[in-house]
Protein backbone atom coordinates (compact mmCIF):
# COMPACT_ATOMS: atom_id res chain seq x y z
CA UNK A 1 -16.60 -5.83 8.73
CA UNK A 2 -14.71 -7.05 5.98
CA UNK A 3 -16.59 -4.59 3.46
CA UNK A 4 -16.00 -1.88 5.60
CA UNK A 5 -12.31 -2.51 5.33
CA UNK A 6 -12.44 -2.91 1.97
CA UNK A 7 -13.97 0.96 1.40
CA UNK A 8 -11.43 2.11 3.94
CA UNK A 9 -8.47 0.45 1.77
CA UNK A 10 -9.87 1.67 -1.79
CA UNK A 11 -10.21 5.68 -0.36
CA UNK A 12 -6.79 5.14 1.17
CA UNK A 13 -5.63 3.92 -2.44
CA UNK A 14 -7.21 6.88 -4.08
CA UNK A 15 -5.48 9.03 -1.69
CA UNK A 16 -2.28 7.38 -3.02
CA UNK A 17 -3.63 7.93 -6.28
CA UNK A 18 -3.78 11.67 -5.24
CA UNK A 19 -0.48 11.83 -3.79
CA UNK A 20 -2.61 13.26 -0.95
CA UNK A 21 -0.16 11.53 1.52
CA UNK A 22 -1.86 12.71 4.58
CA UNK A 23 -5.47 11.49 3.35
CA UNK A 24 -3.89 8.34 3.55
CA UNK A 25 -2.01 8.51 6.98
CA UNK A 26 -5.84 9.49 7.66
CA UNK A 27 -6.58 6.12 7.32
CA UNK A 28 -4.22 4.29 9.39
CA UNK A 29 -3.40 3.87 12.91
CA UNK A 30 -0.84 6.25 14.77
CA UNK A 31 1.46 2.72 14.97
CA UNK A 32 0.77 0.91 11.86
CA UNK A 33 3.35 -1.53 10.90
CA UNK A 34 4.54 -1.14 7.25
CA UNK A 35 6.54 -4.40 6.46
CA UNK A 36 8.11 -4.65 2.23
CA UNK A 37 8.73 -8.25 3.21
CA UNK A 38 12.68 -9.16 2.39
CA UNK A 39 13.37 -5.40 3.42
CA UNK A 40 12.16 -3.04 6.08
CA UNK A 41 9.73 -2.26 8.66
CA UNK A 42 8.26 0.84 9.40
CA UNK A 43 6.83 1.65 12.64
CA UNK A 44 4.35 4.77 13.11
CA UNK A 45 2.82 7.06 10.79
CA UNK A 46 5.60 9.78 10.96
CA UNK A 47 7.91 6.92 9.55
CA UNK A 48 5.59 5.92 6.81
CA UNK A 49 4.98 10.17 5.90
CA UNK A 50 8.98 9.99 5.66
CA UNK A 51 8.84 7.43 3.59
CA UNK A 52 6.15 8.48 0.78
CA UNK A 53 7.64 11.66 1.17
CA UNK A 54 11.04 10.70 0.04
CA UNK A 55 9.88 7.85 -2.44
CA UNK A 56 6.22 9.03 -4.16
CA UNK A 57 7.91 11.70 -6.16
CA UNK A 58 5.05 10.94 -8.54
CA UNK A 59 2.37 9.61 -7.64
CA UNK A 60 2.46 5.42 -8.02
CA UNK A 61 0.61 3.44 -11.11
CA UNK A 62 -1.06 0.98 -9.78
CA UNK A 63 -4.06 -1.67 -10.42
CA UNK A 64 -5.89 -3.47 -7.97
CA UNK A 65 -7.23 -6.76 -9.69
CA UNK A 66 -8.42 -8.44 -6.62
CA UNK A 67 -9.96 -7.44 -3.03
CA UNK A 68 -10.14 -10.42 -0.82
CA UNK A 69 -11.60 -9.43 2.86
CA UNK A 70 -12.04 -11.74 6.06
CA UNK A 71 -12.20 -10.57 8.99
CA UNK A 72 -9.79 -7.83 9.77
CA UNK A 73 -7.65 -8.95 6.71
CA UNK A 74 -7.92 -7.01 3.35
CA UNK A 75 -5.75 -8.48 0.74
CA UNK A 76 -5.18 -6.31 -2.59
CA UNK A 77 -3.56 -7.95 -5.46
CA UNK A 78 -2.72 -6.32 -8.45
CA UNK A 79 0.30 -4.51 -10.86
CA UNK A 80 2.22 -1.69 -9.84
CA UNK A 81 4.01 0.64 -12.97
CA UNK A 82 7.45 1.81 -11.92
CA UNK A 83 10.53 3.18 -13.29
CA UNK A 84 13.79 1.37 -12.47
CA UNK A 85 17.24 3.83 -11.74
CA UNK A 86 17.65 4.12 -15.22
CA UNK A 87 13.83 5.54 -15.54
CA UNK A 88 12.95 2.10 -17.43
CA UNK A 89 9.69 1.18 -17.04
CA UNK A 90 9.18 -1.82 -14.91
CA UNK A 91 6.06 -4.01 -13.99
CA UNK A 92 5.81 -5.78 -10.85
CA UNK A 93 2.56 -7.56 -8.98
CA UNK A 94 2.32 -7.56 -5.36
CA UNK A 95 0.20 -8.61 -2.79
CA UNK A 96 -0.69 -6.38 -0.08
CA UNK A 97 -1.96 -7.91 3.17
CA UNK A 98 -3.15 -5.09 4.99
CA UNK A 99 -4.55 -5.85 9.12
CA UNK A 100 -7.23 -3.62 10.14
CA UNK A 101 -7.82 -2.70 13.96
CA UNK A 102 -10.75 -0.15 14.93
CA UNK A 103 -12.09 0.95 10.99
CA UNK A 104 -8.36 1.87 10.21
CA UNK A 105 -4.91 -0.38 8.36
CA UNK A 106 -2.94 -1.05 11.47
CA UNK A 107 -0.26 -3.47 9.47
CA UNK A 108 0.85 -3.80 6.13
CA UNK A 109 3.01 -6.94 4.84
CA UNK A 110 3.93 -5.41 0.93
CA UNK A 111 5.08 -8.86 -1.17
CA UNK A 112 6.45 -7.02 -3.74
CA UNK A 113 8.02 -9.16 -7.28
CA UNK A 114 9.19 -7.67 -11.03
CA UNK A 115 6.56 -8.99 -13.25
CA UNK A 116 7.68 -12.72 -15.13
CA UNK A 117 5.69 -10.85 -17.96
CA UNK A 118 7.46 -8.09 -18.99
């Protein structure tokens, strides 16, 4: 199971990758959950389209340095490349913890930090 959610997770990142927003919406449940923990919650893909939409002008840098599966739990660690308001470049890590439910991401909790090494 776990691998399987693991291939769904890396197409859904290349999608991302793409900017090919509804490649990734492909991949999720019609209510997924999309938690940036400390800030919102969206609820529903229509939320989460609004969302990229508005914020994945370009499409997001991003490496994934670890894929941990168990169960229905894919966790992707890695760095993500982004400008700050100024359009400074800015490195943060996160930790996705995605939930899968029926081959697709049903819930997302985004941990989300500005890099200690800059």
């Amino acid at each position: 199971m776990s691998r399987t959610n693991k291939a769904v997770l890396e197409a859904a990142n290349e999608a991302i990758r793409a900017l090919d927003i509804e490649a990734f919406l492909a991949c999720c449940t019609d209510d997924i959950v999309w938690t940036a923990m400390g800030e919102q919650s969206l609820h529903g893909k229509a939320a989460v389209r609004g969302w990229m939409e508005e914020n994945y002008i370009e499409a997001p840098r991003f490496t994934v340095t670890e894929l941990i599966g168990e169960n229905d739990v894919v966790a992707a660690l890695g760095v993500i490349d982004a400008a700050d308001d100024q359009g400074r470049p800015v490195r943060h890590d996160y930790c996705d913890v995605w939930r899968f439910r029926d081959g697709k991401m049903a819930e997302l909790r985004a941990f989300v930090v500005v890099s200690a090494q800059r």
